[in-house]
Protein backbone atom coordinates (compact mmCIF):
# COMPACT_ATOMS: atom_id res chain seq x y z
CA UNK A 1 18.72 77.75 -5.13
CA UNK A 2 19.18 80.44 -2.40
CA UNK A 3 17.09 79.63 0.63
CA UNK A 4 13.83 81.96 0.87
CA UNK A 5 12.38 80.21 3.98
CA UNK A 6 13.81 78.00 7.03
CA UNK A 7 11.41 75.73 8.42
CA UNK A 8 12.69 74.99 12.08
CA UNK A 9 11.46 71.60 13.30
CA UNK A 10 11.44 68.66 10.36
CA UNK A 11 8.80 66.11 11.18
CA UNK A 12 5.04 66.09 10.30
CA UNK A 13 4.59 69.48 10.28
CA UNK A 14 7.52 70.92 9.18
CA UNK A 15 8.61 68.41 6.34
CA UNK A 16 5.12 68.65 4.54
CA UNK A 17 5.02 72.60 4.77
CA UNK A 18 8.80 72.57 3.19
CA UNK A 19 7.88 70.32 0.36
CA UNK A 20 4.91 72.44 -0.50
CA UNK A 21 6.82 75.07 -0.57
CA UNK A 22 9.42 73.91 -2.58
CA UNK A 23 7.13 72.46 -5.26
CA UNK A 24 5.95 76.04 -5.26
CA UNK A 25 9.36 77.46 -6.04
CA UNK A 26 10.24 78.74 -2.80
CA UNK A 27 14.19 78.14 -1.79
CA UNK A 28 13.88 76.21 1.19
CA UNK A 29 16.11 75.19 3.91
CA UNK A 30 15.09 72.95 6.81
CA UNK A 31 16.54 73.24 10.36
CA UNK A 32 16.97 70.81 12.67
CA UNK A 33 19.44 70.31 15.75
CA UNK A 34 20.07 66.99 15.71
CA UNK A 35 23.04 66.37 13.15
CA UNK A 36 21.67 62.28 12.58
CA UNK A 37 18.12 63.43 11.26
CA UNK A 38 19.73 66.24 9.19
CA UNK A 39 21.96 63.56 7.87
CA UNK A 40 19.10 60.98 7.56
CA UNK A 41 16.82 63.57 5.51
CA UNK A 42 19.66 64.81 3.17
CA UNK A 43 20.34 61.30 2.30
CA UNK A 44 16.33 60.69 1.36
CA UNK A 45 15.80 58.87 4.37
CA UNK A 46 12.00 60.36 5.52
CA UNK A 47 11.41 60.47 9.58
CA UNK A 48 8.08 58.23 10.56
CA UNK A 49 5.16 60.06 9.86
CA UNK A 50 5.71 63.02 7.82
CA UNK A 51 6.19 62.37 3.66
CA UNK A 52 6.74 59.49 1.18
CA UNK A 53 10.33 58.46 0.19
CA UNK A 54 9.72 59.66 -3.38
CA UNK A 55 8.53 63.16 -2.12
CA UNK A 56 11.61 63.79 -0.20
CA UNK A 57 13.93 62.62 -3.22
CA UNK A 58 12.18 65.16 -5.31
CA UNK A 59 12.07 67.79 -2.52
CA UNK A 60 16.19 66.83 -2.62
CA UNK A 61 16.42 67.23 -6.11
CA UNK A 62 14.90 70.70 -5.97
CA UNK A 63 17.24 71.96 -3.85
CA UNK A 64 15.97 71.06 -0.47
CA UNK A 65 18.80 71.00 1.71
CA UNK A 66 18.28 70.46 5.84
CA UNK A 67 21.34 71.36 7.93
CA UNK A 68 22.06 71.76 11.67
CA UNK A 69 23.60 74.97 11.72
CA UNK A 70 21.80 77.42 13.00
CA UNK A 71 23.64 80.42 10.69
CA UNK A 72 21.96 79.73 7.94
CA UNK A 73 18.99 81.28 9.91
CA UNK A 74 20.12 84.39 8.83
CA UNK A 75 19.95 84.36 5.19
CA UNK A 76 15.67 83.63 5.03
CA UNK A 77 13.04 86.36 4.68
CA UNK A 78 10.66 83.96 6.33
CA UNK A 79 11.27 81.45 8.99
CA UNK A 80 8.46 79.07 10.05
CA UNK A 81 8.96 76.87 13.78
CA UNK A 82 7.29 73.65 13.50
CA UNK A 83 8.78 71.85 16.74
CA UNK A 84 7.48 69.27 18.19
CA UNK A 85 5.42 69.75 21.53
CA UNK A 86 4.22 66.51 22.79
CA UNK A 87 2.22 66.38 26.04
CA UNK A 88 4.33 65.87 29.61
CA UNK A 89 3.69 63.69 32.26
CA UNK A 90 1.48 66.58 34.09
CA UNK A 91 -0.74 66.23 30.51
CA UNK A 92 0.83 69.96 29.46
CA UNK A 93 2.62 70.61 26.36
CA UNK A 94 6.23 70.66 26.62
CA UNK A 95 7.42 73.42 24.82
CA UNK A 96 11.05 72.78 24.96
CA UNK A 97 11.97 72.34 21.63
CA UNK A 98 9.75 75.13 21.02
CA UNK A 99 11.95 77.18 22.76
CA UNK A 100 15.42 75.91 21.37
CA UNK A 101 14.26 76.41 17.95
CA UNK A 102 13.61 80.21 19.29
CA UNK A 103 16.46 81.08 20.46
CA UNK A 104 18.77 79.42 17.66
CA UNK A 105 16.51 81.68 15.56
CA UNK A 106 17.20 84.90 17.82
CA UNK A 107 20.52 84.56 17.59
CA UNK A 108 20.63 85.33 13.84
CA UNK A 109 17.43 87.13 13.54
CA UNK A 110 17.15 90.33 10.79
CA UNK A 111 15.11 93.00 10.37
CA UNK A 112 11.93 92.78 8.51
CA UNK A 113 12.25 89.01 8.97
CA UNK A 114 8.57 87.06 9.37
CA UNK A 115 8.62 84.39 11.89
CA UNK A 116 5.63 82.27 12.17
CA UNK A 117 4.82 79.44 14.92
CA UNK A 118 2.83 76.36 13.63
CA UNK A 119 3.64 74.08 16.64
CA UNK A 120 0.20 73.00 18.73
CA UNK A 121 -0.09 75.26 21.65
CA UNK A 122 -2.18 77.53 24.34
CA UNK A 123 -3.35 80.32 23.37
CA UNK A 124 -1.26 83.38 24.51
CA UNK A 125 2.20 81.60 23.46
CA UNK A 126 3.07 83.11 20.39
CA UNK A 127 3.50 86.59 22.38
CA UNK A 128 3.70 85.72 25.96
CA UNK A 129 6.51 83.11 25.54
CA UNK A 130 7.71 83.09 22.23
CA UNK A 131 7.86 87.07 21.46
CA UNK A 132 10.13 87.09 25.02
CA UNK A 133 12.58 84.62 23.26
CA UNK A 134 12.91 86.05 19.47
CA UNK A 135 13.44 89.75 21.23
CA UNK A 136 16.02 88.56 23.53
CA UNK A 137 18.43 90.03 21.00
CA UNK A 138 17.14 93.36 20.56
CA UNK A 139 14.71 93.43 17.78
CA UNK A 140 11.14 94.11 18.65
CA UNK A 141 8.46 92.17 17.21
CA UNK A 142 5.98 94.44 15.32
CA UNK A 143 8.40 96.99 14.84
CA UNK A 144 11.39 95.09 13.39
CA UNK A 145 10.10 92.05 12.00
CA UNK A 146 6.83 90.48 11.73
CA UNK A 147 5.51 87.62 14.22
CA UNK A 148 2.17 85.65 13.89
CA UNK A 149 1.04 82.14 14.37
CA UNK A 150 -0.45 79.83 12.16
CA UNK A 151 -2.14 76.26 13.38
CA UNK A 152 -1.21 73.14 11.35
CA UNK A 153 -3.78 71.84 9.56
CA UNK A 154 -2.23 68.61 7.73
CA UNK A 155 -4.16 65.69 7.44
CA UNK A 156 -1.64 62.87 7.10
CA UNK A 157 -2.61 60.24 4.51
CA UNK A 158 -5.46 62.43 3.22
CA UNK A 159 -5.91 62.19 -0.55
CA UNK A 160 -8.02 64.90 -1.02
CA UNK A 161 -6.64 68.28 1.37
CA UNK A 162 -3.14 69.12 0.89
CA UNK A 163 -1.54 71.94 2.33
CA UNK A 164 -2.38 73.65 -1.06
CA UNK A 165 -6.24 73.10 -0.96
CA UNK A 166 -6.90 73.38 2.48
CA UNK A 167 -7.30 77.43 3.77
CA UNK A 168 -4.50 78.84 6.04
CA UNK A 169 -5.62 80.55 8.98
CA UNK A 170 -3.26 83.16 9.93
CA UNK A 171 -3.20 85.71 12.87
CA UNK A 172 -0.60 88.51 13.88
CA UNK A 173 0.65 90.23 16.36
CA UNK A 174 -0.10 93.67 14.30
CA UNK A 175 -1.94 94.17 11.47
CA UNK A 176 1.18 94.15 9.57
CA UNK A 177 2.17 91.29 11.16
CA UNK A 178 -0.81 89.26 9.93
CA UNK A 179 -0.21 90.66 6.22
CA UNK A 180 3.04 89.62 6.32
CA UNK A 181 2.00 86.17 6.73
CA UNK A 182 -0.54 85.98 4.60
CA UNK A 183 1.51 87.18 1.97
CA UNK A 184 3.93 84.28 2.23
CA UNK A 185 1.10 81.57 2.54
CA UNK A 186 -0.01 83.02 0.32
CA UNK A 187 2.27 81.48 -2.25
CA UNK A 188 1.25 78.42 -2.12
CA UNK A 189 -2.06 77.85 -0.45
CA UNK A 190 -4.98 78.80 -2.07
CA UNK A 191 -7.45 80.62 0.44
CA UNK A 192 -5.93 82.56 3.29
CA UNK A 193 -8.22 83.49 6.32
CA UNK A 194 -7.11 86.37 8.39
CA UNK A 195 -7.72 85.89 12.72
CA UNK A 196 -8.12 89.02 14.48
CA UNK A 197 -4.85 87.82 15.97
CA UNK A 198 -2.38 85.11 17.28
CA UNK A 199 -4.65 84.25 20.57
CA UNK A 200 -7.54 83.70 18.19
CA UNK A 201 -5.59 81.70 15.73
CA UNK A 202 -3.83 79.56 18.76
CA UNK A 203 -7.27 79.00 19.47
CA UNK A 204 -8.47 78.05 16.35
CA UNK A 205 -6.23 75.16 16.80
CA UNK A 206 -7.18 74.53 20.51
CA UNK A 207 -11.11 74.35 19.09
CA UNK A 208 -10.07 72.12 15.61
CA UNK A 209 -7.85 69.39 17.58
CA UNK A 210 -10.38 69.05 20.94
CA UNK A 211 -13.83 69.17 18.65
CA UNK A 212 -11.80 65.75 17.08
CA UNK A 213 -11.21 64.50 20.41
CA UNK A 214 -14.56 65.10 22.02
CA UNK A 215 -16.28 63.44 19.33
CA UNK A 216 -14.46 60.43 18.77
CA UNK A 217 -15.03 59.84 22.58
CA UNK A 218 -18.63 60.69 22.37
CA UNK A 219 -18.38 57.79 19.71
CA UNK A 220 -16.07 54.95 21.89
CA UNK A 221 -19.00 55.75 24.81
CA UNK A 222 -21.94 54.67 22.04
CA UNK A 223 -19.82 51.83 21.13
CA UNK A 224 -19.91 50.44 24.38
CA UNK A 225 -23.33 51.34 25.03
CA UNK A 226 -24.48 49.92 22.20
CA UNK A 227 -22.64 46.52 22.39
CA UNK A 228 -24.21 46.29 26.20
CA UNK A 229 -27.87 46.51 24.31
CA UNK A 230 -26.79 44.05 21.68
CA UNK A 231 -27.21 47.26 19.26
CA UNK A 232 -24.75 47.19 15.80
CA UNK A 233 -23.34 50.87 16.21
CA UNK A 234 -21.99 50.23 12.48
CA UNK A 235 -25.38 50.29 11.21
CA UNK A 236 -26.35 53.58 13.76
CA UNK A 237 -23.51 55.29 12.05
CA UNK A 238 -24.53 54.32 8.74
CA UNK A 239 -28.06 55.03 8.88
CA UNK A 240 -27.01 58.51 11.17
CA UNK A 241 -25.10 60.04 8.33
CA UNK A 242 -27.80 59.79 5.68
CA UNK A 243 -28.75 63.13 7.27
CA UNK A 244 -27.86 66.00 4.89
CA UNK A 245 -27.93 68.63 7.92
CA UNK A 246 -26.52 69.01 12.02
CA UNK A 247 -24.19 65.69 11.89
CA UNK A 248 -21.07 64.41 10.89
CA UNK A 249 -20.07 61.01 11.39
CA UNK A 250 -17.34 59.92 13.42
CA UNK A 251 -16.49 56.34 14.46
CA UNK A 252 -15.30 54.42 17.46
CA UNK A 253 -11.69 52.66 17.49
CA UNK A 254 -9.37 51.12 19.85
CA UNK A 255 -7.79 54.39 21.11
CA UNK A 256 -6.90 58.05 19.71
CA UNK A 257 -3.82 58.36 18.11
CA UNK A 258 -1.80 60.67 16.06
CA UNK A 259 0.45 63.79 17.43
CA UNK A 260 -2.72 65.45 18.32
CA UNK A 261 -3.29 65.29 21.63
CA UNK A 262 -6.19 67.07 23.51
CA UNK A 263 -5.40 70.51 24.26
CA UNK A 264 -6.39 72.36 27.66
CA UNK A 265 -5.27 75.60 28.28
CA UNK A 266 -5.52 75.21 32.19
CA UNK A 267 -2.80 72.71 31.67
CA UNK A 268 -0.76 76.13 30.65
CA UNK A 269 1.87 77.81 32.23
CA UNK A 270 0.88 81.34 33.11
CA UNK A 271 2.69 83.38 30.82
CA UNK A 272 0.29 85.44 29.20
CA UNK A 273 1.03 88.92 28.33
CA UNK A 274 -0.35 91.64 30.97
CA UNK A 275 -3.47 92.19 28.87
CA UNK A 276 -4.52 88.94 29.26
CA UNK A 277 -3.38 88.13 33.09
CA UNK A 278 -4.87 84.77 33.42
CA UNK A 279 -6.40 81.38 31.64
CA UNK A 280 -9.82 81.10 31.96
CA UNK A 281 -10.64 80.12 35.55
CA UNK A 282 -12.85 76.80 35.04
CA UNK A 283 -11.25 73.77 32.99
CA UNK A 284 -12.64 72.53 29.62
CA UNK A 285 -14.26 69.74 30.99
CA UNK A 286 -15.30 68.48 28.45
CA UNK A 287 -12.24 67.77 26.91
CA UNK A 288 -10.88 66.22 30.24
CA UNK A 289 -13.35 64.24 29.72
CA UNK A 290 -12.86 62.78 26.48
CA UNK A 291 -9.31 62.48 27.20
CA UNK A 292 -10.42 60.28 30.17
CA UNK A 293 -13.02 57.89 27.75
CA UNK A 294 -10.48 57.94 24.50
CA UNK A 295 -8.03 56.52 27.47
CA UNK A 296 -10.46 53.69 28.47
CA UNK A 297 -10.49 52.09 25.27
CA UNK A 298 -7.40 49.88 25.07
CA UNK A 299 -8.63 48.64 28.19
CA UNK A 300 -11.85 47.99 26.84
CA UNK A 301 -10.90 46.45 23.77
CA UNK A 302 -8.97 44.10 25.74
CA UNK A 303 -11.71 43.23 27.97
CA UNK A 304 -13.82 42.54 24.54
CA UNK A 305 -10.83 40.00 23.50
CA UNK A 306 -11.08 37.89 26.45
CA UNK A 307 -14.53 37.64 26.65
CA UNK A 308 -15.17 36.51 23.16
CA UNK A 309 -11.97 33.99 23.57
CA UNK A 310 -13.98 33.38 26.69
CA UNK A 311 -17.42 32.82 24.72
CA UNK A 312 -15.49 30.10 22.66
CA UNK A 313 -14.15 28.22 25.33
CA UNK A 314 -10.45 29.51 25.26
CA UNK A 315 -9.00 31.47 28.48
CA UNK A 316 -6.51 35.00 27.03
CA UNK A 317 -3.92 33.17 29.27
CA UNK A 318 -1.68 31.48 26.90
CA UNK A 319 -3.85 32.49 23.60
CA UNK A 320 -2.16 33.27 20.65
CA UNK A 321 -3.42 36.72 19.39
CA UNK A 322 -2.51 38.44 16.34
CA UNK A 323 -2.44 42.10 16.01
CA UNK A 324 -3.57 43.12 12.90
CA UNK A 325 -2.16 47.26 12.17
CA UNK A 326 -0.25 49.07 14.78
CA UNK A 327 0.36 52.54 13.43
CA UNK A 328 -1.79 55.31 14.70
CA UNK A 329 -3.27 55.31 11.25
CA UNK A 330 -4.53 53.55 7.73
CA UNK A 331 -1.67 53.57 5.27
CA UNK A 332 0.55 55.19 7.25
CA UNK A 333 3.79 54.28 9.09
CA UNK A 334 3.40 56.56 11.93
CA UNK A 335 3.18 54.99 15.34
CA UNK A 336 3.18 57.93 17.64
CA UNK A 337 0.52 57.22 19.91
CA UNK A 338 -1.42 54.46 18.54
CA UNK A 339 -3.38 52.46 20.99
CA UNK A 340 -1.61 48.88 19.60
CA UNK A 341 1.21 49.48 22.11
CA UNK A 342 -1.37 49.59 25.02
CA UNK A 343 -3.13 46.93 24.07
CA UNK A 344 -0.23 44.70 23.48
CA UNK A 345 1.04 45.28 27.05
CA UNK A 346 -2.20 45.02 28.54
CA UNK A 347 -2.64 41.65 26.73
CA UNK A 348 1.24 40.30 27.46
CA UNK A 349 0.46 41.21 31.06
CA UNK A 350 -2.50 38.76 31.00
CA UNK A 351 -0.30 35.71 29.34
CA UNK A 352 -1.13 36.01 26.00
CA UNK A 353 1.47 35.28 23.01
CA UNK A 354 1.38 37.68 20.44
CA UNK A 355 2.29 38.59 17.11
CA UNK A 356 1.84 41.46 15.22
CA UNK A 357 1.29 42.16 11.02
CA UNK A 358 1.92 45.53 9.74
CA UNK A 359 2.74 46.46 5.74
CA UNK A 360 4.54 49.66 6.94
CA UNK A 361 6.03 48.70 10.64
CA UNK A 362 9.03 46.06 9.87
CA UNK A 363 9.69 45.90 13.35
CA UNK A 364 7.70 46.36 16.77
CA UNK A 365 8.15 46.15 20.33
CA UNK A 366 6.07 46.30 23.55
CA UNK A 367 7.44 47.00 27.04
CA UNK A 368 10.77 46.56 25.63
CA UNK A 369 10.02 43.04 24.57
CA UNK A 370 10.10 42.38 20.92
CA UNK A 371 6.92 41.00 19.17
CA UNK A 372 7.02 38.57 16.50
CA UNK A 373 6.27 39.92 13.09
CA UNK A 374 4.13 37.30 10.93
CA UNK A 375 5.30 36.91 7.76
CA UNK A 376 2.62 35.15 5.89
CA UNK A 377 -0.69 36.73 7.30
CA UNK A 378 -3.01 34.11 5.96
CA UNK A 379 -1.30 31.69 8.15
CA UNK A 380 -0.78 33.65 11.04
CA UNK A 381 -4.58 34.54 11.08
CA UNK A 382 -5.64 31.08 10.74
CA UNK A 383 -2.84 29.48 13.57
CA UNK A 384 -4.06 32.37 15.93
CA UNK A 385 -6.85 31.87 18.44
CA UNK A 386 -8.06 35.75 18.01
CA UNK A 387 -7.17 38.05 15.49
CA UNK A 388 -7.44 41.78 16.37
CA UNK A 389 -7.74 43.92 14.00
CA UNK A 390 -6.23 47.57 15.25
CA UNK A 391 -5.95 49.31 11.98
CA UNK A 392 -7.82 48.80 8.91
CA UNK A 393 -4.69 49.12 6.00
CA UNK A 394 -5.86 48.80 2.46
CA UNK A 395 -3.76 45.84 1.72
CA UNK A 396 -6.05 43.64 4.22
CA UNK A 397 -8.64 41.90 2.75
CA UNK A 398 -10.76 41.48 5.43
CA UNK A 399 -13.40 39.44 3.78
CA UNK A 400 -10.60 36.49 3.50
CA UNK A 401 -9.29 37.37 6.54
CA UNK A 402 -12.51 36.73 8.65
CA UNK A 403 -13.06 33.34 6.65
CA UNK A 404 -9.69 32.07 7.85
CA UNK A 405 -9.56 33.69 11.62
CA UNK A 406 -10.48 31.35 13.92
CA UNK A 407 -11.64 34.32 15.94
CA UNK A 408 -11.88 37.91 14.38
CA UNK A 409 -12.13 41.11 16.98
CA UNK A 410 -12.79 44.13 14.33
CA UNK A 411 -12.04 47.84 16.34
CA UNK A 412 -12.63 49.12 13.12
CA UNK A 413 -16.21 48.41 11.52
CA UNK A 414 -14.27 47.70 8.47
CA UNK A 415 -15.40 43.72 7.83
CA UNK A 416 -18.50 43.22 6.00
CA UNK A 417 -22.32 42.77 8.65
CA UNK A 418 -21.78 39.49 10.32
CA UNK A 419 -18.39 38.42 9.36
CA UNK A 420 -16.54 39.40 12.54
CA UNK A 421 -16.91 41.09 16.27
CA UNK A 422 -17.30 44.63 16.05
CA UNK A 423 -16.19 46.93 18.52
């Protein structure tokens, strides 16, 4: 099958955007520049976090292919860059790869081409620091081939929204521009929606990803509020979204994970276009400061730990403590940032032994110290002094689990009224 579309970027954007497109028909070929995942994906071998092993196999045996040479950039009417851009040290996104997967695509860029950015980032990137890149070789976006930006919208794990059911915002630098792209969506997603252009789509995503953020730490600051007035949040929450109108639930938990981090554009660098000299001059402050409560949480939870060992007449020092889920999610093998590795440090620095149970994580390791992985959780729960449960998998009965923990810490509200500690 000739190759239609190059998705640049393979992980949990890029893989799940290819295989929907490929189940749609589309001739897809996947670019990456690092020959061992190229070599891992071709061989069925899925990176953490982005599809099943029995959706890449039949991506594969549709004619999938993923390859590390860049030439093959030349032969696609559409090309889509889904690079990774995790936050620095300084809290802004690093748009490196970003920027590699750009100019590999310059290189061998053709007219009438459409090029569309999914990667999380600041609004005015698509044309003041992507454009710069794809025009470095002499074609002009707009005029020569079409540019727009599209945010990611893939729920990993969800059941119900799929990148077919789930509507596709899209925004362009030109009108034309934002047809183009909505024409190719178009081809596999059901609704598009049309921004005015890419700084209004950019910021769709900015607005989606911090409204998650904000509220999850508006929910981790009623947790702890709540446990200081001897108050069962679980039962707040449950009674809260009974109300058909102006609330949606969301829950408290150990940390926020997931490759979502909190987006604020003063965190930018400054290379809007002319028309738009500057970021706004105030920061979102309310996103600094749910990143700054969402951060508190490990520490918090650990805090709970010690003083219910504490309540029961056992000191954390030399405690044995079982972690219970260390992926950033339920039912999925994806650790990037999950909270567990936090905890686990913050718990080994205070002279606890642990070991950790996790269906989908064969192997862990905190501050480059490898944790024991218990292999018959029943007896691991009931030998440990605290159990902590960190992510609620469907395999774990809880119920049976809180009978045979000696101590159960629950970060999830996921065991039955009265059986455990809630966070």
């Amino acid at each position: 099958m000739p190759a239609d579309l190059a998705v640049l970027g393979l992980g949990s954007t890029g893989l799940p955007l290819a295989q929907a497109a490929t189940a749609a028909g589309v001739g897809v070929i996947g670019y990456d520049p690092d020959p061992a995942t190229v070599a891992d994906i071709n061989a069925g071998r899925v990176p953490p976090g982005s599809l099943a092993a029995a959706e890449l196999r039949r991506m594969l045996a549709c004619g999938f292919r993923a390859t590390a040479d860049p030439a093959v950039l030349g032969r696609v009417r559409t090309a889509v860059i889904c690079a990774p851009t995790p936050p620095g040290e300084d809290h802004a996104l690093d748009l490196s790869a970003v920027a590699a997967a750009a100019r590999a695509l310059a290189a061998h860029l053709r007219p009438h081409t459409t090029v569309v950015l999914e990667s999380a980032v600041y609004p005015g990137t698509t044309e003041g620091y992507l454009r710069p890149l794809l025009e470095s070789h002499g074609l002009r976006a707009g005029r020569d081939f079409h540019l727009a930006y599209s945010p990611g919208r893939l729920d990993p794990g969800n059941r119900d929204f799929q990148l077919a059911n789930t509507p596709k915002v899209v925004g362009g630098c030109t009108p034309a521009c934002t047809e183009a792209a909505a024409a190719f969506y178009g081809r596999f997603t059901e609704r598009i929606v049309r921004a005015r252009g890419t700084r209004e789509a950019e910021a769709v995503k900015l607005l989606e990803t911090n409204y998650r953020h904000v509220n999850i730490a508006f929910a981790n600051e009623m947790a702890v509020f709540c446990h200081n007035l001897g108050v069962d949040l679980w039962d707040v929450i449950r009674c809260a979204e009974t109300k058909p109108f102006g609330f949606q639930a969301f829950r408290p938990g150990p940390g926020v994970g997931g490759p979502a981090a909190p987006l604020d554009p003063n965190a930018a660098p400054h290379f809007t276009p002319p028309a738009h000299p500057r970021l706004p001059g105030h920061p979102l402050r309310m996103v600094e400061l749910a990143a700054e409560v969402n951060s508190r949480m490990p520490r918090y939870v650990v805090q709970r730990a010690a003083a219910l060992l504490n309540e029961h007449g056992k000191s954390l020092r030399g405690a044995r403590v079982l972690l219970l889920g260390v992926t950033y999610k339920a039912d999925l093998a994806d650790q990037q940032g999950a909270p567990a590795r936090e905890i686990g440090s913050r718990l080994l620095e205070l002279g606890a032994q642990l070991c950790y149970h996790d269906p989908y994580v064969p192997q862990w390791r905190v501050t480059d110290r490898p944790v024991p992985r218990a292999d018959s959780l029943w007896e691991a729960a009931a030998e440990a002094d605290l159990t902590l449960l960190l992510q609620h998998h469907r395999t774990y009965d809880l119920q049976g689990l809180a009978v045979k923990a000696q101590l159960l810490l629950d970060t999830r509200g996921a065991t039955p009224a009265g059986a455990a500690a809630r966070l």
